[in-house]
Protein backbone atom coordinates (compact mmCIF):
# COMPACT_ATOMS: atom_id res chain seq x y z
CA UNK A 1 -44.98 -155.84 -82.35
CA UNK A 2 -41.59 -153.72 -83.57
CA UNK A 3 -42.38 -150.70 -85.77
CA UNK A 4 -40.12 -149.65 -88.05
CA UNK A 5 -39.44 -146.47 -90.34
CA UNK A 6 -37.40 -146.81 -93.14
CA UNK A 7 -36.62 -143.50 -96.09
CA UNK A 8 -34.23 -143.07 -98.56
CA UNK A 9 -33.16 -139.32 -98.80
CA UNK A 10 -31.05 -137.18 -100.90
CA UNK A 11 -29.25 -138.62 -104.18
CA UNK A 12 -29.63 -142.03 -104.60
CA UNK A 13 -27.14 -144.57 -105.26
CA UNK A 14 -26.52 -148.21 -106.30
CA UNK A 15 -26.57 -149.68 -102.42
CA UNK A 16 -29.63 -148.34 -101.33
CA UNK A 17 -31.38 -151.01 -101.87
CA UNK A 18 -29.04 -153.52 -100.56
CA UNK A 19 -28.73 -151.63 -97.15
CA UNK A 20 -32.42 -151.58 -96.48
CA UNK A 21 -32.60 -155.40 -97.18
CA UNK A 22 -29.40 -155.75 -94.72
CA UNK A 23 -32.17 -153.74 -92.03
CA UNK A 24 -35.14 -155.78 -92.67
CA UNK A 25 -33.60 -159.43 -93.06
CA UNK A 26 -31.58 -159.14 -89.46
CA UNK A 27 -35.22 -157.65 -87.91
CA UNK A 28 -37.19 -160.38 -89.06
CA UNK A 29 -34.20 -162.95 -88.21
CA UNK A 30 -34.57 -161.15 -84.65
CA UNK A 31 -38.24 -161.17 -84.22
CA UNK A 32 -39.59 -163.21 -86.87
CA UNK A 33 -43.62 -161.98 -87.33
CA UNK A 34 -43.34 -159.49 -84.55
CA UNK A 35 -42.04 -156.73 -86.60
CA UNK A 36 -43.30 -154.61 -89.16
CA UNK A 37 -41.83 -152.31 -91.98
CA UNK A 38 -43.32 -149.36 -92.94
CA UNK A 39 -41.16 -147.37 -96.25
CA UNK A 40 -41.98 -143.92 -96.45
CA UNK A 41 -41.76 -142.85 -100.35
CA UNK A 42 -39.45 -140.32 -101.86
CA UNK A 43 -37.54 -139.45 -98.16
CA UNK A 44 -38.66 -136.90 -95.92
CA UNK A 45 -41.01 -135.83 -98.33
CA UNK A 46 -43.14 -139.13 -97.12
CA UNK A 47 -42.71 -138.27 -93.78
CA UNK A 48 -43.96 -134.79 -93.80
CA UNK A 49 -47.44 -136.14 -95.73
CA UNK A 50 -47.76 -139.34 -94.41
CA UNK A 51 -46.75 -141.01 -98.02
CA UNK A 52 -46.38 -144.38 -96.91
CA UNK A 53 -46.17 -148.07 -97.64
CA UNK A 54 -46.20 -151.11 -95.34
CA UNK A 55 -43.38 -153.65 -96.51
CA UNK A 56 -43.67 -157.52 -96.17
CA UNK A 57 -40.60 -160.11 -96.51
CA UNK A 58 -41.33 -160.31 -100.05
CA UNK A 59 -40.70 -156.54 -101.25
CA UNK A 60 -36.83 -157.38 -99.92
CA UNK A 61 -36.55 -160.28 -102.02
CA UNK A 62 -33.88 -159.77 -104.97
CA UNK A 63 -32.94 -156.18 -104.23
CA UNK A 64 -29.73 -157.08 -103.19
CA UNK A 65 -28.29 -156.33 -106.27
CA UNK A 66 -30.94 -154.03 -107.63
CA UNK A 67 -29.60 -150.08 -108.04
CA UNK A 68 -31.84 -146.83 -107.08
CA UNK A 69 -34.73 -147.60 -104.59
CA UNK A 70 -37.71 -149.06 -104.59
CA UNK A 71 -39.32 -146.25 -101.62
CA UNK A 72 -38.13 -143.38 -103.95
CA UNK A 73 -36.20 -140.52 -102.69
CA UNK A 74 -36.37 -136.48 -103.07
CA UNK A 75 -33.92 -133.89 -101.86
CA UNK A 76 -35.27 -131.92 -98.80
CA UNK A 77 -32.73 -129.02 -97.90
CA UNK A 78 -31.73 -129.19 -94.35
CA UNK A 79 -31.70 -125.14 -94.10
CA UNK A 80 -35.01 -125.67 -95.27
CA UNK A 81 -36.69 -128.14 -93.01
CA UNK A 82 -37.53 -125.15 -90.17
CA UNK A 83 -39.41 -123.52 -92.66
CA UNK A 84 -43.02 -123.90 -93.36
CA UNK A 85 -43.88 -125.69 -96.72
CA UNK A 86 -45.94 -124.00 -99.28
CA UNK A 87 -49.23 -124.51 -97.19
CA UNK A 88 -48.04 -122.83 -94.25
CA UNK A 89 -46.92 -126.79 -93.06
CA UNK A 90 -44.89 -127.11 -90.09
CA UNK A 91 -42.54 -129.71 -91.62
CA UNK A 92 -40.76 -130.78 -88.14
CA UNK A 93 -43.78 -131.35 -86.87
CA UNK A 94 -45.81 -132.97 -89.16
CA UNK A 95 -42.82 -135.81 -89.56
CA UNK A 96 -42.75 -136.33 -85.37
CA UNK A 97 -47.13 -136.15 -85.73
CA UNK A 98 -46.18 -139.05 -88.63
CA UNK A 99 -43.62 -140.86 -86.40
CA UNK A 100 -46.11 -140.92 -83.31
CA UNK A 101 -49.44 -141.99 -85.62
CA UNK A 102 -48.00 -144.55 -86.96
CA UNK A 103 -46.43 -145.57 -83.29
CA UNK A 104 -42.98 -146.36 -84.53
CA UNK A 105 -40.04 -147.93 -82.47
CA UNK A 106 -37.34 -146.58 -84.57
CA UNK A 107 -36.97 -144.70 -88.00
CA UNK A 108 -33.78 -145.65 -90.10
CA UNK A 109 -32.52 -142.89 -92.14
CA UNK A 110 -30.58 -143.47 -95.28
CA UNK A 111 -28.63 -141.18 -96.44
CA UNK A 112 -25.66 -138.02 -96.92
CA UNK A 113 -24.70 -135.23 -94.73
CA UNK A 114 -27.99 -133.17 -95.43
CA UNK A 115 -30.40 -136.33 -94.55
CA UNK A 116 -27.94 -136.59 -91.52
CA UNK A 117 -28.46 -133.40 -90.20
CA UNK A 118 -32.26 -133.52 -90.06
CA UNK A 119 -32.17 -136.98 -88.95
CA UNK A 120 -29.80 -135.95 -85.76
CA UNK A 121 -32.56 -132.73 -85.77
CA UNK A 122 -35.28 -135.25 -85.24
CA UNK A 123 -33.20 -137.40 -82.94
CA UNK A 124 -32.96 -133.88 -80.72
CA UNK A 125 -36.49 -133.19 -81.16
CA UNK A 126 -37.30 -136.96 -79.35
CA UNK A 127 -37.54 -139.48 -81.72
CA UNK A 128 -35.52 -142.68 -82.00
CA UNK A 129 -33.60 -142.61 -84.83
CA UNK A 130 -30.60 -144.86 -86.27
CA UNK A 131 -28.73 -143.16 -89.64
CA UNK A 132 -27.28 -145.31 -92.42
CA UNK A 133 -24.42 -143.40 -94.52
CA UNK A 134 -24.91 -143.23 -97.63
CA UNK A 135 -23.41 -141.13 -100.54
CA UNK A 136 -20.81 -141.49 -103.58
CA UNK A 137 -18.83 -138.49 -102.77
CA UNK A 138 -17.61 -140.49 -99.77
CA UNK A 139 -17.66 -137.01 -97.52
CA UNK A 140 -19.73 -138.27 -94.74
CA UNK A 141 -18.29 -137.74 -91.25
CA UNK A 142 -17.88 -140.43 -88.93
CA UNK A 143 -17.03 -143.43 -91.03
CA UNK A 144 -13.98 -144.42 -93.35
CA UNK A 145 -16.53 -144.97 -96.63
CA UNK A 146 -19.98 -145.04 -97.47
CA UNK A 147 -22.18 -147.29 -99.30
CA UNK A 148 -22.32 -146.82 -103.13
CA UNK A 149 -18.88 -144.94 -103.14
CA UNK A 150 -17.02 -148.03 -104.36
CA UNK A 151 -19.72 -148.58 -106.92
CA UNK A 152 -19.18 -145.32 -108.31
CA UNK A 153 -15.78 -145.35 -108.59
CA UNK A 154 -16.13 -148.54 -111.00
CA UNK A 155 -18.33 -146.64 -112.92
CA UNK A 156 -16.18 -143.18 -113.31
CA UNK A 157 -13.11 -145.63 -113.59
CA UNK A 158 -14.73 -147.48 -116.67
CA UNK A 159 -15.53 -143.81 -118.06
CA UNK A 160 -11.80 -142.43 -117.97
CA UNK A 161 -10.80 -146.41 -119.36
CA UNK A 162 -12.83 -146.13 -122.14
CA UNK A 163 -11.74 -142.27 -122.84
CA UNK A 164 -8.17 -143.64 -122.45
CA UNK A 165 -8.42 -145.43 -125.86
CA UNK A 166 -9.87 -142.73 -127.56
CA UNK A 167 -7.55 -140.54 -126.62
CA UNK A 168 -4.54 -142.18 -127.76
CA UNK A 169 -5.71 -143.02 -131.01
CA UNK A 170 -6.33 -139.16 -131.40
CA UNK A 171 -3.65 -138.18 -129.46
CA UNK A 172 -5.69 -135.53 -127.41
CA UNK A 173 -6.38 -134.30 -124.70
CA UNK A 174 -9.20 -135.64 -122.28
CA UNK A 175 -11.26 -134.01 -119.52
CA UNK A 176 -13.33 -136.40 -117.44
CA UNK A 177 -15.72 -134.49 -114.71
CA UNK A 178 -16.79 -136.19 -111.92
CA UNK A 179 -18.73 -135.85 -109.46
CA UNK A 180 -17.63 -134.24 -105.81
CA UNK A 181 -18.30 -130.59 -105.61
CA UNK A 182 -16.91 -130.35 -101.56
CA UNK A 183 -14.76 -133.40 -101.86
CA UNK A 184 -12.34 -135.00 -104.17
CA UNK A 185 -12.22 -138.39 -102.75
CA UNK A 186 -14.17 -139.98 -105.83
CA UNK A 187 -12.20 -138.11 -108.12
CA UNK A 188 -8.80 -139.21 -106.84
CA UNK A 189 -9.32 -142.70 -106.28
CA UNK A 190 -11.39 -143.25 -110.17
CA UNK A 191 -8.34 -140.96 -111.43
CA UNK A 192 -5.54 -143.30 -109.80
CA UNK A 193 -7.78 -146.22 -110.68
CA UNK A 194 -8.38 -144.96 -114.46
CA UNK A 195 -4.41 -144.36 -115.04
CA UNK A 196 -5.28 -139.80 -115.29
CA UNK A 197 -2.17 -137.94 -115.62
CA UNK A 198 -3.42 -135.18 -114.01
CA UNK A 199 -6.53 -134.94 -111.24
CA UNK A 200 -7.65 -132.04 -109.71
CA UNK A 201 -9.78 -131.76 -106.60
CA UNK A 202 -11.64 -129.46 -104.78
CA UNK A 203 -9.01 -129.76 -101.68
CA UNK A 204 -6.16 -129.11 -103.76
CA UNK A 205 -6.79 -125.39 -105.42
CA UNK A 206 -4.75 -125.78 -108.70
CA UNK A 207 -2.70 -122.71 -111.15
CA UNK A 208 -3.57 -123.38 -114.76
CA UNK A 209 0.02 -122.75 -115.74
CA UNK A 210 0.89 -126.25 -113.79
CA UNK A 211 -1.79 -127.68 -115.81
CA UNK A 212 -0.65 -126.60 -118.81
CA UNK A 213 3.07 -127.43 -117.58
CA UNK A 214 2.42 -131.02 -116.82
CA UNK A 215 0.93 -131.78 -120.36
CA UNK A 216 3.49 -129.90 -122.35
CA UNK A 217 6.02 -132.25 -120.24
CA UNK A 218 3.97 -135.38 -121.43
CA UNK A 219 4.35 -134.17 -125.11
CA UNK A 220 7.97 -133.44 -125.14
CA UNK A 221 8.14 -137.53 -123.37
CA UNK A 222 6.72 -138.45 -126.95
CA UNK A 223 3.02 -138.79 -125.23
CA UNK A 224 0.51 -137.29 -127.22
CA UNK A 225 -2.31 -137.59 -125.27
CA UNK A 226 -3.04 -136.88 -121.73
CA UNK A 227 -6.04 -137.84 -119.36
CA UNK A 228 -7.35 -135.25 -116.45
CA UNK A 229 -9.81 -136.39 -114.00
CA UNK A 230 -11.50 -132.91 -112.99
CA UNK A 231 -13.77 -133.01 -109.59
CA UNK A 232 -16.88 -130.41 -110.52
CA UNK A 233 -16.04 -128.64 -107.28
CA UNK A 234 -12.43 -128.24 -108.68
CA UNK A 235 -11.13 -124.58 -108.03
CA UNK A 236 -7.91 -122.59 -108.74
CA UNK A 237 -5.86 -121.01 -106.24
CA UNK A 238 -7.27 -117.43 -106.83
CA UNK A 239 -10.56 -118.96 -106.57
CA UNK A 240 -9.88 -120.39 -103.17
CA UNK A 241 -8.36 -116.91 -101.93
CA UNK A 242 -12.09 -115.27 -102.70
CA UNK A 243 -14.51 -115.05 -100.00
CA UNK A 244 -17.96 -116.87 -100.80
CA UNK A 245 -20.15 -114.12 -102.23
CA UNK A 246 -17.37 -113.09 -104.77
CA UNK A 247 -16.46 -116.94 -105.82
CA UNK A 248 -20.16 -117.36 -105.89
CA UNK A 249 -20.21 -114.63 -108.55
CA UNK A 250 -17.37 -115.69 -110.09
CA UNK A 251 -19.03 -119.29 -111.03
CA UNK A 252 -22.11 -117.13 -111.67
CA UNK A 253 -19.64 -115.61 -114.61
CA UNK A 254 -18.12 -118.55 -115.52
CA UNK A 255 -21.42 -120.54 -116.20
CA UNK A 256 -22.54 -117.46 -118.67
CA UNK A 257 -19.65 -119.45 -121.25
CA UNK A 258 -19.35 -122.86 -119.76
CA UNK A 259 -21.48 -125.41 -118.42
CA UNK A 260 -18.77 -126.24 -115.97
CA UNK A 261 -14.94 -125.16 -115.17
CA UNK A 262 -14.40 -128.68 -117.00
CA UNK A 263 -14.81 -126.89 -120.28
CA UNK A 264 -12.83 -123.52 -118.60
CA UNK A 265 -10.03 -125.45 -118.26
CA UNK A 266 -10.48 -127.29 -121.61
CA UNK A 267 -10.01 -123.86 -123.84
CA UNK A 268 -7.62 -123.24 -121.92
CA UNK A 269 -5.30 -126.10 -122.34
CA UNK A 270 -6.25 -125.20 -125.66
CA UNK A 271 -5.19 -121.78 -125.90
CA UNK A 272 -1.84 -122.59 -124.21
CA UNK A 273 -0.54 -125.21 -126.23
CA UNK A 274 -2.72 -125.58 -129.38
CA UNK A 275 -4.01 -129.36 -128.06
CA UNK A 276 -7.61 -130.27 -128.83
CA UNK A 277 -8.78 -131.15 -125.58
CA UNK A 278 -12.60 -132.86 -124.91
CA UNK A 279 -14.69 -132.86 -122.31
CA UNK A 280 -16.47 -135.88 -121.18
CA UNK A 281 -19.22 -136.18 -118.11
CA UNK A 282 -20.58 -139.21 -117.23
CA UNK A 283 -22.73 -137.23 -114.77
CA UNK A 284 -25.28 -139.35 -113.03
CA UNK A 285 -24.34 -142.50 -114.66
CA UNK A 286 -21.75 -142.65 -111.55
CA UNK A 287 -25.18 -142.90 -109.37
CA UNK A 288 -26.46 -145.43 -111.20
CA UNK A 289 -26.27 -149.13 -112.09
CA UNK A 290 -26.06 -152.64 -109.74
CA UNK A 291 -24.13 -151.80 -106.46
CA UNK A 292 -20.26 -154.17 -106.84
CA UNK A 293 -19.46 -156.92 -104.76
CA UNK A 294 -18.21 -154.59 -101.94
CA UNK A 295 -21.00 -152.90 -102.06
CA UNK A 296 -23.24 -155.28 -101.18
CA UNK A 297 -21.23 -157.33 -98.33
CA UNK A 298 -20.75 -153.80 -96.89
CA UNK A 299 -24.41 -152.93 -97.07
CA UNK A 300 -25.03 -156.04 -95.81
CA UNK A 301 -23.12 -155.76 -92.88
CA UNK A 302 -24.50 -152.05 -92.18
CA UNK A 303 -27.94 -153.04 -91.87
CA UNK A 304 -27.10 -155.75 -89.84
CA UNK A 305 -25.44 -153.62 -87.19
CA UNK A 306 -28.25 -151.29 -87.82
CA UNK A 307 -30.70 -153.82 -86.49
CA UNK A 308 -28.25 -154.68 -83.21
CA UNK A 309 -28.50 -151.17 -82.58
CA UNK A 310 -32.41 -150.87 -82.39
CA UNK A 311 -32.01 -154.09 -80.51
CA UNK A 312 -29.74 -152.73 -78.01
CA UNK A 313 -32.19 -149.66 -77.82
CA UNK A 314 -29.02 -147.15 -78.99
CA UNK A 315 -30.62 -144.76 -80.89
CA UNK A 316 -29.16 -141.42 -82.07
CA UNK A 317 -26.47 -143.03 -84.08
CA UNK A 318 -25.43 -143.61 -87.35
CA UNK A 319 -23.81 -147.08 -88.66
CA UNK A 320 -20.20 -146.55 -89.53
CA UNK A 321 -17.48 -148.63 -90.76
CA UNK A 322 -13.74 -147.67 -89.09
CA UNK A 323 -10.60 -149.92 -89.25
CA UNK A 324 -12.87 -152.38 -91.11
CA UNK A 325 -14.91 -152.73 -87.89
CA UNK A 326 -18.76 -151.61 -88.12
CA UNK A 327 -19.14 -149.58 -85.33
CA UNK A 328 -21.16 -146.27 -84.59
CA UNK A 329 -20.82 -142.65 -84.63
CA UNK A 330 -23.21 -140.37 -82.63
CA UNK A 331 -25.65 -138.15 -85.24
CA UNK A 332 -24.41 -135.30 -83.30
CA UNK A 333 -21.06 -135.63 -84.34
CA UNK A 334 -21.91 -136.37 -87.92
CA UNK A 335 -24.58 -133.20 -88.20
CA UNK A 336 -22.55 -130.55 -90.06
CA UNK A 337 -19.53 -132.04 -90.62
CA UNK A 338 -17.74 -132.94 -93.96
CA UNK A 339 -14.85 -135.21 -94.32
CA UNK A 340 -12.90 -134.33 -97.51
CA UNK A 341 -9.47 -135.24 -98.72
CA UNK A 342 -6.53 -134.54 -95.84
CA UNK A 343 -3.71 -133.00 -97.59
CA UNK A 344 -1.28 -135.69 -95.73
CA UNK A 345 -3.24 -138.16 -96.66
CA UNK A 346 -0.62 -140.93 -97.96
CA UNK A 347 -2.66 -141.62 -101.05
CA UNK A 348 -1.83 -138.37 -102.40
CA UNK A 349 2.01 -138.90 -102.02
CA UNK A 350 2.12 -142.18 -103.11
CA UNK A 351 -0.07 -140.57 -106.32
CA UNK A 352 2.70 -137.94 -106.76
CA UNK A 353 5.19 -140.66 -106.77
CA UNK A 354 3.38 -141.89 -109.59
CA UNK A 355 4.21 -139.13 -111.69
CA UNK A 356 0.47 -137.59 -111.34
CA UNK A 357 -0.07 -133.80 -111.45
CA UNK A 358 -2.62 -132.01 -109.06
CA UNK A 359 -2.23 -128.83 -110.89
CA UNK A 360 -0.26 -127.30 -107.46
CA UNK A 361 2.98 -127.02 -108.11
């Protein structure tokens, strides 16, 4: 008999779901009735307390197109996991005493670049362990996308569409924030998708006075409204030149009169050239909803390498997706490492040859 581990950790997202029926349907195409699926609830979290349920054929039926997850997940800081919970818990240990107990074969972790990290910590620490990547922002190392991002992009791209109307009939200005505090890569490709005259990502540290330039230049083309598709990580130039403690402070400052620079930047669009200019955040409605068609054939396709790896006994790993080939990326290369917008990436010159504004120059 196979034992499997399956969590869902970190934020969730619309493919979750999808992925960890990709897992289970090749395993039980493989072996048939000699495997078994045990779901740990809410992530880690299950793991450390031995949370657990066992999973049957059935509890993968129609979640293919189901958002969220049906095992729950939690955030469980990687910086954290050394540390002993609030009962003096030894958290590494009690997941490897969980691991061993339940005799598992493999434990298939998905998730970001946090879950990552303590799933290539338990890899080190002996257990045999196959990471799925998973996250919106898109800023996992190792692979060209992740599951979920494409979702998410349809569902920022329908919020800027349907600010788009609005704010030509009022001829104003419009903020959309989305999400990506490290990396911009959801924020560029909803803002290209969505038809934004201006986006501004963390990568690209912007001067408000280009801001301010590039809408002026709209209203003197007899354009009275403009779209900007803001990443919440967006920062200006001075506020990339500032080591982390100060910038740190700085937001610290900046969140005693905003909830976010979103609104910063709003006033002062405002202040410069007398435009009424909203702010709208569709927040964690870009985590949410039915994964897309993409979604789903690429989740599908995930878990199915997934399984060939425990088959092949390659642990250590996580799925990946490069040159539209699955393929696999070691955990230890993944651990730590973020993959955010390259400033030469062609994308961005083809999106300045649009006429689109990145607040840089």
């Amino acid at each position: 008999m196979k034992r499997i581990g399956m969590l869902t950790s970190g934020g969730d997202c619309q493919a979750l779901n999808a992925t960890m029926r990709g897992i289970a349907k090749a395993l039980y195409n493989m072996y048939q009735d000699e495997v078994e699926i045990i779901g740990f609830i809410d992530g880690y979290k299950g793991l450390m307390y031995e949370d657990y349920v066992k999973l049957t054929p059935l509890d993968f039926a129609g979640i293919l197109t189901k958002g969220g997850t049906i095992l729950g997940t939690s955030r469980q800081p990687f910086k954290l996991m050394r540390e002993p919970d609030a009962n003096g818990l030894d958290k590494v240990e009690a997941m490897k005493t969980t691991y061993r107990r339940l005799r598992l074969d493999c434990l298939y972790v998905l998730g970001g670049n946090g879950s990552q990290k303590t799933a290539n910590l338990l890899s080190e620490e002996g257990l045999n362990v196959i990471g799925m990547p998973k996250t919106i922002d898109n800023d996992l190392w190792g692979t060209d996308t992740t599951f979920g991002y494409q979702s998410a992009i349809d569902v920022a791209t329908n919020a800027i569409d349907c600010i788009h109307t609005t704010a030509a009939s009022h001829n104003r200005c419009f903020i959309v924030e989305i999400m990506g505090h490290k990396a911009g890569w959801l924020t560029l490709n909803a803002g290209i998708a969505g038809g934004a005259d201006i986006i501004l990502i963390p990568e690209i540290p912007y001067d408000i006075e280009n801001v301010v330039k590039a809408v002026k230049k709209r209203n003197k083309r007899g354009r009275g409204f403009t779209i900007i598709a803001v990443a919440e990580g967006a920062m200006t130039k001075e506020d990339a030149g500032m080591k982390k403690k100060v910038y740190k402070k700085r937001l610290e400052e900046m969140h005693k009169l905003y909830p976010s620079i979103s609104y910063e930047i709003a006033d002062q669009i405002k202040a410069a050239t007398g435009l009424e200019c909203r702010v709208t955040v569709p927040g964690h409605m870009q985590r949410g909803g039915n994964p897309n068609a993409y979604d789903r054939v690429l989740s599908s396709r995930l878990g199915t390498y997934g399984a060939i790896l425990f088959s092949k006994g390659e642990f250590g790993q996580m799925v990946a997706i490069k040159d539209h080939k699955i393929t696999s990326t070691p955990l230890s290369e993944v651990a730590g490492k973020l993959k955010t917008v390259p400033l030469d990436n062609d994308i961005l010159l083809e999106a300045k040859m649009l006429g689109i504004s990145f607040g840089d120059e």
